[in-house]
Protein backbone atom coordinates (compact mmCIF):
# COMPACT_ATOMS: atom_id res chain seq x y z
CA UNK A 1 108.51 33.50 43.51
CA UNK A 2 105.68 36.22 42.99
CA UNK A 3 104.69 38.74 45.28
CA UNK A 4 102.25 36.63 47.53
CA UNK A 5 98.74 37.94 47.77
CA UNK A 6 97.92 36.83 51.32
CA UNK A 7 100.55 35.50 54.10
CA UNK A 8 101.72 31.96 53.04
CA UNK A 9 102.53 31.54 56.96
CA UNK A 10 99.41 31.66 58.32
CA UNK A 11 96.65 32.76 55.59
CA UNK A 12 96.12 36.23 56.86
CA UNK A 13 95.54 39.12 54.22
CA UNK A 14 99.08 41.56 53.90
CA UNK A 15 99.65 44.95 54.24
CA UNK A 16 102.34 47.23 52.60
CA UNK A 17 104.80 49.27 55.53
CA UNK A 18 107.65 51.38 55.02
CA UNK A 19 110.86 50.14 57.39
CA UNK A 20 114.17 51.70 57.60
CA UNK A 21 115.17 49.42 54.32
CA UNK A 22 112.26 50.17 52.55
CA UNK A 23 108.79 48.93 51.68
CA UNK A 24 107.61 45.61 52.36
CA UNK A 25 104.70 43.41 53.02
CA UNK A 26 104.03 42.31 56.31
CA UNK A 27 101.33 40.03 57.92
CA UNK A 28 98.47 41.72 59.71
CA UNK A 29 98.51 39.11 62.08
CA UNK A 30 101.91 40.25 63.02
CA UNK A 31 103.28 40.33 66.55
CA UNK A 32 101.87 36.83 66.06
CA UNK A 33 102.84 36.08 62.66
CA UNK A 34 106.26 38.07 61.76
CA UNK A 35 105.74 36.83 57.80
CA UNK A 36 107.13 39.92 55.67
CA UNK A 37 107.87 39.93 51.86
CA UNK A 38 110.39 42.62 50.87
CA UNK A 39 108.91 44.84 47.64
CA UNK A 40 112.51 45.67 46.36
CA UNK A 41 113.67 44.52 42.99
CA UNK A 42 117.27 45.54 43.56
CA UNK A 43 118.56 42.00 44.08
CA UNK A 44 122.22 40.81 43.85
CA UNK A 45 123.14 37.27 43.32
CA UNK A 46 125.46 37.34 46.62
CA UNK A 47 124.09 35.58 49.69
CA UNK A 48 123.49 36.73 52.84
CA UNK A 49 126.18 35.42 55.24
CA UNK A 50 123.52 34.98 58.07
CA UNK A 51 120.82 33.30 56.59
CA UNK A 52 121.71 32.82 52.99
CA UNK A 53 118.75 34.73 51.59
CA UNK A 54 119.94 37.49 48.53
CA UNK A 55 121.33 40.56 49.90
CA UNK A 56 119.98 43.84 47.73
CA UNK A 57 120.85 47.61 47.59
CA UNK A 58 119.39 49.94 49.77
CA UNK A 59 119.77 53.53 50.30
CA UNK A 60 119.64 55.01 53.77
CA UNK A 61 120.90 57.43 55.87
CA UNK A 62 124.38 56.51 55.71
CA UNK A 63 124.46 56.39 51.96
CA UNK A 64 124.14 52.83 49.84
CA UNK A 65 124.17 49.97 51.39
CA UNK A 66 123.35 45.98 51.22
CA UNK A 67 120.89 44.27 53.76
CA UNK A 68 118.91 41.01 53.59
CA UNK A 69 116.20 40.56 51.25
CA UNK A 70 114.70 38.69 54.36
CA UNK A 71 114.56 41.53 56.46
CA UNK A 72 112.76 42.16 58.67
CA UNK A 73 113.01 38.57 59.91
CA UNK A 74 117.01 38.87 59.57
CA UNK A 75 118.91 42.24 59.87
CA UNK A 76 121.69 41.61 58.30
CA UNK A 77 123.52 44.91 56.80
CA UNK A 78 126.91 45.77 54.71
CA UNK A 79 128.42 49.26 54.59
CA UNK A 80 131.47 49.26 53.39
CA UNK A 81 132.28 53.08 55.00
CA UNK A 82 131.72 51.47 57.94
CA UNK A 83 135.10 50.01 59.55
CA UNK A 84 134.10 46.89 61.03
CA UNK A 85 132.18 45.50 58.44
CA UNK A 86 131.49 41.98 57.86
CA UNK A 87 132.81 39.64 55.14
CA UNK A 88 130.68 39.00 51.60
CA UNK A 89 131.98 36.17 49.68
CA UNK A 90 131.90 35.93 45.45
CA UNK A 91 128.50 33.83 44.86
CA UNK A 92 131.19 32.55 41.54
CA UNK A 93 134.24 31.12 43.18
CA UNK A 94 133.57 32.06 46.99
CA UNK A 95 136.29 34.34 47.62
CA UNK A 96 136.26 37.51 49.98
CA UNK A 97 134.60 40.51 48.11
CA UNK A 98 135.96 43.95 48.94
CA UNK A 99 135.53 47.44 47.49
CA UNK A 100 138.01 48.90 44.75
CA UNK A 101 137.64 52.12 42.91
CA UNK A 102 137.87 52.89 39.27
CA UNK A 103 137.66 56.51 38.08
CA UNK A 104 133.93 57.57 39.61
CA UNK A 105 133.10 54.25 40.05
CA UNK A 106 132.74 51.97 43.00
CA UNK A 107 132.64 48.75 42.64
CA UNK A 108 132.15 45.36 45.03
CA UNK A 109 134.83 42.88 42.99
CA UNK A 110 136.10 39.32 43.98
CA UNK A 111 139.51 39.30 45.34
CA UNK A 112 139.99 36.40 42.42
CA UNK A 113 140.33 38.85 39.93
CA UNK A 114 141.20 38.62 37.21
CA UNK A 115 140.50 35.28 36.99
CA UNK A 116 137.48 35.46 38.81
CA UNK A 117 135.48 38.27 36.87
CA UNK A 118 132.41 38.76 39.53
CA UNK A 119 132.28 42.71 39.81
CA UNK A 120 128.85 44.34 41.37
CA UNK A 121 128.85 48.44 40.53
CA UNK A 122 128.02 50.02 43.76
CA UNK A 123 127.68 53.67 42.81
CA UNK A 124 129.33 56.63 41.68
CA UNK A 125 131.96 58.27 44.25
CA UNK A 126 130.49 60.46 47.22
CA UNK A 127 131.47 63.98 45.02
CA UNK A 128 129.12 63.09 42.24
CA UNK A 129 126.25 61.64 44.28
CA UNK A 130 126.67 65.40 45.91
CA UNK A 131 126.69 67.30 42.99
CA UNK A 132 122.80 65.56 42.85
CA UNK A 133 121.52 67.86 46.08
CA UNK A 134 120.02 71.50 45.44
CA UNK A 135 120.99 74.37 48.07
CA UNK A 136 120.08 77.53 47.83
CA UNK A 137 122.16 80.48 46.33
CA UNK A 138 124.39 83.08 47.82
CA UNK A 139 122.82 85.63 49.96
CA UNK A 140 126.16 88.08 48.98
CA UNK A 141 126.41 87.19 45.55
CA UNK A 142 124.20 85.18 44.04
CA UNK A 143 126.65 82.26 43.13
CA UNK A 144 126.32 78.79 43.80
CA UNK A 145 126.60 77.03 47.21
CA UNK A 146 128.46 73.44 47.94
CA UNK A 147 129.02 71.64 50.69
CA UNK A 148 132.58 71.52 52.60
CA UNK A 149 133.73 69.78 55.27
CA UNK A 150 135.06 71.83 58.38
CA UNK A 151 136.84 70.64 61.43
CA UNK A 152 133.74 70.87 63.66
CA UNK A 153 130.56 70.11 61.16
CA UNK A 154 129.88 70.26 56.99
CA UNK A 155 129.03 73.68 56.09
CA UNK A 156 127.48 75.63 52.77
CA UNK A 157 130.35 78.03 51.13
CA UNK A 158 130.23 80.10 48.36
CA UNK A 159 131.74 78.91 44.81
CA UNK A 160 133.01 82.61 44.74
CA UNK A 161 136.06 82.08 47.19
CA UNK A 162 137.63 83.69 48.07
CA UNK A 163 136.22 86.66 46.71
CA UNK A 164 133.21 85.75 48.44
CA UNK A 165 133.83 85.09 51.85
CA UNK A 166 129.94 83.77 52.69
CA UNK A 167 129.30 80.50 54.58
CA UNK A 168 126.46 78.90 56.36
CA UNK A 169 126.86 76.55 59.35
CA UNK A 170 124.00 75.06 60.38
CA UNK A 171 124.62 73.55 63.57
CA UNK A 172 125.76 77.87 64.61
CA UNK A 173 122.62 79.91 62.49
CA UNK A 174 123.54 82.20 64.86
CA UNK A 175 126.70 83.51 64.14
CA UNK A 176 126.86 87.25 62.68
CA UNK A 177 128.52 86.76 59.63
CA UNK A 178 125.38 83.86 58.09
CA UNK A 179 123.12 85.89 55.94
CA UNK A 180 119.36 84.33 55.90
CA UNK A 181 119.27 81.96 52.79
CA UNK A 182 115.90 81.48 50.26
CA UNK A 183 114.64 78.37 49.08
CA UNK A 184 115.16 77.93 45.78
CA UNK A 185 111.87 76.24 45.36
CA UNK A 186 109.15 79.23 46.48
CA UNK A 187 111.84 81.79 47.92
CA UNK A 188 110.87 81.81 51.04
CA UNK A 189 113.28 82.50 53.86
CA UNK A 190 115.23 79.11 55.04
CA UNK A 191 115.03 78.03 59.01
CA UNK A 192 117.28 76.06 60.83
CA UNK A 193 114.77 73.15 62.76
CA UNK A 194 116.19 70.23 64.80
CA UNK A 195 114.54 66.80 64.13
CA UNK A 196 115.18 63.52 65.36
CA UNK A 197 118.73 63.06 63.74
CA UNK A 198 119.88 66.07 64.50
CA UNK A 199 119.46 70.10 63.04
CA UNK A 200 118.45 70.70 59.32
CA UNK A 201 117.19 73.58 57.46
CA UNK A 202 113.58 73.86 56.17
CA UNK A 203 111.40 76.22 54.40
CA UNK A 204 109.39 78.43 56.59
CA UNK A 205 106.11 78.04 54.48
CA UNK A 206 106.52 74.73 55.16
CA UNK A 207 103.78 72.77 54.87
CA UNK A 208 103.14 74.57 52.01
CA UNK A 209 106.82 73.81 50.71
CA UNK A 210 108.32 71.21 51.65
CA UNK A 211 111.87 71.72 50.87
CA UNK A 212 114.67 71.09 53.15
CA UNK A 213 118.75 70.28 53.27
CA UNK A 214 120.62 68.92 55.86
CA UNK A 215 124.86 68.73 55.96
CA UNK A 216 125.38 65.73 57.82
């Protein structure tokens, strides 16, 4: 089926919206008419569990995940970080699916296998997808900066440990030992700014640059 060019529903004209899984097409006429027509072409052949409708990828706050292709009409989601997940089933021999890991890669695989060969890549591990986000450099030394993970929140620290002793904790900008960091994009001087899911760090010539980080 093609992307429809009016609501099949009810004959009103649609409208493209951004949702938390991404852009879609939904029915002007909505509260009234709740048509919507996902724009995603990141389709897996495994059914939704809830409606039976193709569950795709999605990227979101939490990292990659796989929701309905019906959504918004049903809000069905699968993270497999999250511990009480629900069950997929192989769309081949209808056998639980669960995650394994081979070398960097994650992958969704039936629990037939081998004799069952359905495998879905999910994505590369957590370190490499990382490696992917820009920070800015070293106040001290001019070295790299990568994210850790403390006992109390994720913090930047300085590839030049422990020579270099410099780290940056955003959720405590205040503490006397955090230098003030530059963007890397314009060079600006970096502020710590709290929006709705929590503290992040932005430019300061923002809007003029838009650049920003957060270490949840």
């Amino acid at each position: 089926m093609g992307q429809p060019d009016k609501c099949p529903k009810c004959g009103s004209p649609l409208e493209k919206r951004n949702g938390k899984y991404g852009e879609f097409l939904s029915c002007t006429s909505f509260p009234d008419c709740r048509y919507a027509f996902n724009l995603s072409d990141d389709d897996t052949n495994i059914n939704c569990p809830d409606c039976g409708k193709k569950l795709r990828f999605r990227d979101g706050k939490y990292g990659r995940f796989l929701s309905c292709s019906g959504y918004p009409e049903c809000k069905f989601a699968f993270n497999p970080d999250f511990k009480d997940h629900p069950d997929l089933f192989c769309p081949k021999c209808n056998k639980e699916l669960e995650i394994q890991t081979e070398g960097d890669q994650k992958l969704l695989r039936c629990k037939g296998h081998p004799d069952c060969d359905f495998t879905l890549e999910w994505s590369k591990d957590t370190e490499q997808i990382e490696k992917k986000q820009i920070y800015p450099k070293c106040p001290k030394c001019g070295n790299d900066l990568v994210k850790h993970k403390g006992k109390f929140d994720n913090f930047l620290g300085c590839i030049g440990s422990p020579e270099c002793k410099f780290m940056f904790i955003c959720v405590y900008p205040e503490l006397a030992n955090q230098q003030d960091l530059n963007c890397p994009e314009c060079g600006k001087i970096m502020q710590v700014r709290t929006g709705k899911y929590g503290k992040f760090v932005g430019c300061s010539e923002y809007p003029g640059c838009k650049f920003t980080f957060d270490l949840r």
